[in-house]
N, C-alpha and C. Protein backbone atom coordinates (compact mmCIF):
# COMPACT_ATOMS: atom_id res chain seq x y z
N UNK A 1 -4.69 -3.25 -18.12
CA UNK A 1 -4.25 -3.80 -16.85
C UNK A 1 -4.58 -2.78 -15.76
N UNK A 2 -5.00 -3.09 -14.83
CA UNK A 2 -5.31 -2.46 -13.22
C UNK A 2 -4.23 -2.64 -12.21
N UNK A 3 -4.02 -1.57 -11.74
CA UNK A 3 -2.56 -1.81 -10.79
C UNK A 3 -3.29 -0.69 -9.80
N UNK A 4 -3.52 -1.87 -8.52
CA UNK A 4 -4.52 -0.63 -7.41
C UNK A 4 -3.69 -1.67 -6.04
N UNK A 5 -4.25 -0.92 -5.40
CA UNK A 5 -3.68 -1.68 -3.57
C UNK A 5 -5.52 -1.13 -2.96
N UNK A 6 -5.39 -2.33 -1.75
CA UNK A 6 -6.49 -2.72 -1.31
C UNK A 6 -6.41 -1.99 -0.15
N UNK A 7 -6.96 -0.71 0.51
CA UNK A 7 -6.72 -0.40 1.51
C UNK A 7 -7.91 -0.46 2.81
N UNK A 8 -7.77 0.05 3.91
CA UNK A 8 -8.51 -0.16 4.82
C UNK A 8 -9.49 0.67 4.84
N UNK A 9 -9.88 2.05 3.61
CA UNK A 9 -10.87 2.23 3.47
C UNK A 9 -11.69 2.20 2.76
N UNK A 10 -11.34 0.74 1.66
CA UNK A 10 -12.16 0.34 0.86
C UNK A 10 -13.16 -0.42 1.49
N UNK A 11 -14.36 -0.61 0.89
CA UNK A 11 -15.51 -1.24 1.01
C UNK A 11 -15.02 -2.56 2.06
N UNK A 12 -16.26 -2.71 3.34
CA UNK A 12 -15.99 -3.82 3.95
C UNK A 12 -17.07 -4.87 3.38
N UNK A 13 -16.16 -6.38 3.26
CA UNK A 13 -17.69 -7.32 3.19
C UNK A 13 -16.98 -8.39 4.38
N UNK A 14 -18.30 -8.51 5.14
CA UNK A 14 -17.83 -9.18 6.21
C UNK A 14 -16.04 -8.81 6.37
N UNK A 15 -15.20 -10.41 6.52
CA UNK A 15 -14.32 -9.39 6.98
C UNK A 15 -12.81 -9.60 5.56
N UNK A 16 -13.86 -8.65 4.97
CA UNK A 16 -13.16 -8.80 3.53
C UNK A 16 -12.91 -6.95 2.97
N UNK A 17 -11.78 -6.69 2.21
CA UNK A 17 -11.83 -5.23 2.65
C UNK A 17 -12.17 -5.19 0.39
N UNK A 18 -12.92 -4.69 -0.05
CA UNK A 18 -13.12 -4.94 -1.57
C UNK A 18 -13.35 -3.88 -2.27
N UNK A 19 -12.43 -3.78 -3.08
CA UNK A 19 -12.47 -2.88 -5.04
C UNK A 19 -13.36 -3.52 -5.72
N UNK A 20 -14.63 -2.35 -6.65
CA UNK A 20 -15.76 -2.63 -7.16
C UNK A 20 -15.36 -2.49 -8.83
N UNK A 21 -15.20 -3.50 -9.71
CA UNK A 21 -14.88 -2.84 -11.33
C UNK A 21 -16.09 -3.28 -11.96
N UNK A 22 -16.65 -2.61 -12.78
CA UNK A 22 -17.49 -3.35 -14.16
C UNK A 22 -16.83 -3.25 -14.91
N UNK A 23 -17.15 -4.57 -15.59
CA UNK A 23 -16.38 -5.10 -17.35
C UNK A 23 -17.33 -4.77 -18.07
N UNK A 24 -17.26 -4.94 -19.38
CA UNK A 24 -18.22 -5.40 -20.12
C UNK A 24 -17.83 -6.89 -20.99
N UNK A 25 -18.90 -7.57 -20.90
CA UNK A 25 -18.28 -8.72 -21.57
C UNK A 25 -19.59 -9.59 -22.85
N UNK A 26 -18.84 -10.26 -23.42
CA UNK A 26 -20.07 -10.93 -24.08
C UNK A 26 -20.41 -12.29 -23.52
N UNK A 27 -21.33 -12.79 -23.75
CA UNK A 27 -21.78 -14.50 -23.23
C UNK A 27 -21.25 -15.04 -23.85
N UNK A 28 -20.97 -16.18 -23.56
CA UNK A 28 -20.42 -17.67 -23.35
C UNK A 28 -18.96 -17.51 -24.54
N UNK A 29 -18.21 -16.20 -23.93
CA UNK A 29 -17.14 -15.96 -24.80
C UNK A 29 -15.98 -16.03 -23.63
N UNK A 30 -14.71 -16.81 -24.17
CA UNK A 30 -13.85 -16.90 -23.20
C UNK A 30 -12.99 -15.77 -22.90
N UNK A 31 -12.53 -15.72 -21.53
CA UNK A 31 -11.89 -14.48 -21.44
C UNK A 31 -10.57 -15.35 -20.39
N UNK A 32 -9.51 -14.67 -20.24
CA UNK A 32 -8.58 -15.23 -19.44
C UNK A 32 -8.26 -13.77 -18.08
N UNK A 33 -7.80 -14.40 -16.76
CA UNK A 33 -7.93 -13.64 -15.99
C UNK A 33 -6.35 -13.71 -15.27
N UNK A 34 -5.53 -12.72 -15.05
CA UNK A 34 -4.20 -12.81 -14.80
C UNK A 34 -4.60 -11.74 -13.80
N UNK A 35 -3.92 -12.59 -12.54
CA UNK A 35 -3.96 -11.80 -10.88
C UNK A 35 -2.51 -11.61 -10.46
N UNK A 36 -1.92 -10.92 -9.66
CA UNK A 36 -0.82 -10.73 -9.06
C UNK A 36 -0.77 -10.15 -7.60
N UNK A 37 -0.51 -10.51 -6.67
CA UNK A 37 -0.41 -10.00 -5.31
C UNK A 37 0.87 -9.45 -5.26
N UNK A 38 1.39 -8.75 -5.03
CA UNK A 38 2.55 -7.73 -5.70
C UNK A 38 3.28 -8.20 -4.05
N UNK A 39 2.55 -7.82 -2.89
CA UNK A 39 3.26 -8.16 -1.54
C UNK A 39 3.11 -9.91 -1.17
N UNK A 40 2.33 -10.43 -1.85
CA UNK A 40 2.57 -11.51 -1.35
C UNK A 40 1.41 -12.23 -0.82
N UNK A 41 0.28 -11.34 -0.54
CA UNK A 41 -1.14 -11.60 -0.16
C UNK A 41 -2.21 -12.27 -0.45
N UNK A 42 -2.88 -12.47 0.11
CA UNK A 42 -4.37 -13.37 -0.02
C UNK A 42 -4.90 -12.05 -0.79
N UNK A 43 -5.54 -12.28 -2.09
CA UNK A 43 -5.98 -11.19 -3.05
C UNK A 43 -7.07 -12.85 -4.11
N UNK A 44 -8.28 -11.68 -4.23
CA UNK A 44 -9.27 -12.92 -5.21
C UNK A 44 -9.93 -11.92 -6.00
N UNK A 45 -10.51 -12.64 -7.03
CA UNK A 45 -11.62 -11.54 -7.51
C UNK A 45 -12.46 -12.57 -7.67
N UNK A 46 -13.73 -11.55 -6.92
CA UNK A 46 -15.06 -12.25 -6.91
C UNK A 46 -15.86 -12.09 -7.95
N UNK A 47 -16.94 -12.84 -8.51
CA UNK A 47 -17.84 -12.64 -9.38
C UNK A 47 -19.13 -12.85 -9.67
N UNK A 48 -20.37 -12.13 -9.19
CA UNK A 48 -21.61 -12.98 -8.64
C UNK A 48 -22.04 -13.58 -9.81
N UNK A 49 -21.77 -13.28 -10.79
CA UNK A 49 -21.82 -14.16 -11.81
C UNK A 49 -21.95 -15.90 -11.46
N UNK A 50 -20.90 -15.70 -11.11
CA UNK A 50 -20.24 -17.17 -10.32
C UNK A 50 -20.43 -18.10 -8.95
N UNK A 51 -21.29 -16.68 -8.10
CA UNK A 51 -21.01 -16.96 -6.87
C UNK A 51 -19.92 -17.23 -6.26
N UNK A 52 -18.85 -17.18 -6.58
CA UNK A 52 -17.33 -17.58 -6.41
C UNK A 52 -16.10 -16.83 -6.64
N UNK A 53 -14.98 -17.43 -6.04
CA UNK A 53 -14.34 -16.32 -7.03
C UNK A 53 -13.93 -16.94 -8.07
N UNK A 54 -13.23 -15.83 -9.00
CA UNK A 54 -12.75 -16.40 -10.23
C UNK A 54 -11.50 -16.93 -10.40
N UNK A 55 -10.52 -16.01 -9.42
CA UNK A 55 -9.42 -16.36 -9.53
C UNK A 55 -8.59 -15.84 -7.83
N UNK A 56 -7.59 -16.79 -7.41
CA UNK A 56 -7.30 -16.14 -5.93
C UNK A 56 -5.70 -16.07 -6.16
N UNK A 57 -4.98 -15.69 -5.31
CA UNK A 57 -3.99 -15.94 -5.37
C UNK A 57 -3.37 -15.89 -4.04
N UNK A 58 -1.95 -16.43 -2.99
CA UNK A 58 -1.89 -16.79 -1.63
C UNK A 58 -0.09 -16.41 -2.01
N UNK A 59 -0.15 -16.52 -0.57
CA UNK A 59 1.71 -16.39 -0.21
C UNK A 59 2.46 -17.31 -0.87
N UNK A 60 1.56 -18.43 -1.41
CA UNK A 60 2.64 -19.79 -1.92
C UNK A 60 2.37 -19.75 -3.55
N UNK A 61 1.30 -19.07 -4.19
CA UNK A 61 0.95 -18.97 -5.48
C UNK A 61 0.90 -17.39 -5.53
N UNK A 62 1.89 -16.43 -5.66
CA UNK A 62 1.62 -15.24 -6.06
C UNK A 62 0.86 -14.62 -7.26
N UNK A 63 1.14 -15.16 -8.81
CA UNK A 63 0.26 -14.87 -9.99
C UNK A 63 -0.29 -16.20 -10.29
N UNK A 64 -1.38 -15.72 -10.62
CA UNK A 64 -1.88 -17.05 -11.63
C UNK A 64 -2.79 -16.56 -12.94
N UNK A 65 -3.07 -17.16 -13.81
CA UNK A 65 -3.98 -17.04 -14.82
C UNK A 65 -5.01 -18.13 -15.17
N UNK A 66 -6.20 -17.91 -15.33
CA UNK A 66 -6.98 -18.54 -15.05
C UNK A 66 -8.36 -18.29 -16.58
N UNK A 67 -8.60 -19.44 -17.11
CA UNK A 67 -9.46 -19.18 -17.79
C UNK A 67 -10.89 -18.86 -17.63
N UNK A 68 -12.04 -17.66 -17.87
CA UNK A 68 -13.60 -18.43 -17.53
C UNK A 68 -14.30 -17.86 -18.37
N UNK A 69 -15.47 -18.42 -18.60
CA UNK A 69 -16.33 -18.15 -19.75
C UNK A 69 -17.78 -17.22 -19.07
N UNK A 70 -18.24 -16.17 -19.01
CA UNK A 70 -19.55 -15.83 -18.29
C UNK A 70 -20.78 -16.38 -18.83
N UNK A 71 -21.41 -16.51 -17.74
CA UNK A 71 -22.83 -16.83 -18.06
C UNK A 71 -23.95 -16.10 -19.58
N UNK A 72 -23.77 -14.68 -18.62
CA UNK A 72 -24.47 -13.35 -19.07
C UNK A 72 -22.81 -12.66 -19.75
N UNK A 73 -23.87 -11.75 -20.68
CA UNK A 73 -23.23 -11.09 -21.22
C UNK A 73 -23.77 -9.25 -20.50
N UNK A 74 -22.96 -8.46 -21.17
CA UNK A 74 -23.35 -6.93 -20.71
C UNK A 74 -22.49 -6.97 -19.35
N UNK A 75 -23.02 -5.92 -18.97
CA UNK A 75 -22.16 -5.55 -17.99
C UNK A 75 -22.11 -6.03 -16.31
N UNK A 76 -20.74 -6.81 -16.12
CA UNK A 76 -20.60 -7.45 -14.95
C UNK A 76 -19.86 -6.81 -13.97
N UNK A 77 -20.26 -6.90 -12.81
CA UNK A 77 -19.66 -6.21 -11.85
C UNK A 77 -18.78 -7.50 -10.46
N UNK A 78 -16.86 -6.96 -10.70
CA UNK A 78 -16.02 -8.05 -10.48
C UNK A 78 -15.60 -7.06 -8.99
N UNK A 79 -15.15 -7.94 -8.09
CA UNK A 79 -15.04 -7.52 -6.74
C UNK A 79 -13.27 -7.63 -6.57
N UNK A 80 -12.19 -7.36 -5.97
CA UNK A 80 -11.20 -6.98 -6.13
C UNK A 80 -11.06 -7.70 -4.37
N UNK A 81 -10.68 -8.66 -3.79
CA UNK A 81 -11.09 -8.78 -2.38
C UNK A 81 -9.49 -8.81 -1.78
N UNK A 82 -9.44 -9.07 -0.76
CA UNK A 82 -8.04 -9.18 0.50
C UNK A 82 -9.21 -9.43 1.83
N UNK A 83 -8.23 -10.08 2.54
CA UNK A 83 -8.81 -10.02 3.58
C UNK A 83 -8.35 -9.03 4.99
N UNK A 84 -9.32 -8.19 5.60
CA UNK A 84 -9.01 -7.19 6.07
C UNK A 84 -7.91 -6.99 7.05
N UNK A 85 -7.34 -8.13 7.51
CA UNK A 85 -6.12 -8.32 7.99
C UNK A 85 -4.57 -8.06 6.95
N UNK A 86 -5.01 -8.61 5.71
CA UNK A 86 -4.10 -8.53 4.90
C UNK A 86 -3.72 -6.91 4.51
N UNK A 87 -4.21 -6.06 4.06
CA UNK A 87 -4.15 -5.09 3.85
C UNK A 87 -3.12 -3.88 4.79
N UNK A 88 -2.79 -2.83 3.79
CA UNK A 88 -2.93 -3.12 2.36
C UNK A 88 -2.52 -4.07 1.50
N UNK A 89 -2.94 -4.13 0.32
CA UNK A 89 -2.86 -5.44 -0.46
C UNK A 89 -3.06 -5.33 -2.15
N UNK A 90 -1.26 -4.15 -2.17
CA UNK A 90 -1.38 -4.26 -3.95
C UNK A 90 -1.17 -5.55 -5.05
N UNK A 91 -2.03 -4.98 -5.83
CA UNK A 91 -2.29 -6.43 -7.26
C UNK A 91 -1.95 -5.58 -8.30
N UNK A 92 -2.00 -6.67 -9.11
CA UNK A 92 -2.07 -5.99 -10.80
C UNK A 92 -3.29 -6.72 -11.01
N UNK A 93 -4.08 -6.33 -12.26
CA UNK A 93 -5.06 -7.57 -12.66
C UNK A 93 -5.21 -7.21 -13.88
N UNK A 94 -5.26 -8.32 -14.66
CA UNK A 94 -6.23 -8.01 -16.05
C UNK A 94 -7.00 -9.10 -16.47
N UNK A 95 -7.75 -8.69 -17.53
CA UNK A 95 -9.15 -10.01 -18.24
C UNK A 95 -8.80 -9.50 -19.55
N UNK A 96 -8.36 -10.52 -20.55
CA UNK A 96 -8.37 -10.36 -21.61
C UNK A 96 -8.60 -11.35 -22.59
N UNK A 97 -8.94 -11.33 -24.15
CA UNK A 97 -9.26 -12.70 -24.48
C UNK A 97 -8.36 -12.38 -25.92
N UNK A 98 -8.14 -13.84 -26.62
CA UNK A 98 -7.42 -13.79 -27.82
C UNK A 98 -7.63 -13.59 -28.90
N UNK A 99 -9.44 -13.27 -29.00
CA UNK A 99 -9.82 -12.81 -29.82
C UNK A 99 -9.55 -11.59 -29.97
């Protein structure tokens, strides 16, 4: 599990303030993704994998868990986002599977 806060001198994308992790993962193996906005925040993790994100979470849905399967296997690189207003903006996160 990852327990970080999103601050204002993390990485800007547009106007998104973002934590950089690589996984390693295998293809077309399921993994489950559990987010938490600890304050209450707009918090996502992105995945170009996906073009999308994978999982978000808002003031009215604080945790969620979310299933997804990757395309590619090896090593993926997952984006940690808030939006730069929000911040700071601590989470917990983890990806884990039941295998």
């Amino acid at each position: 599990m990852i327990s970080g806060t999103i601050t204002e001198s993390d990485e800007t994308d547009e106007d998104w303030k973002s934590q950089t992790y690589v996984v390693e993962v295998r293809e077309g193996f399921q993994y489950f993704f559990d987010l938490t906005a600890l304050d209450g925040d707009v918090v996502g993790v992105w995945s170009p994998d996906l073009g999308d994100y994978i999982i978000e979470v808002s003031p009215s849905v604080t945790t969620r868990s979310v299933p997804y399967v990757f395309s590619e296997g090896g090593k993926q690189e997952l984006f940690i986002q808030s939006p730069a207003p929000h911040v700071p903006s601590p989470f917990t996160f983890k990806i884990w599977s039941p295998r």
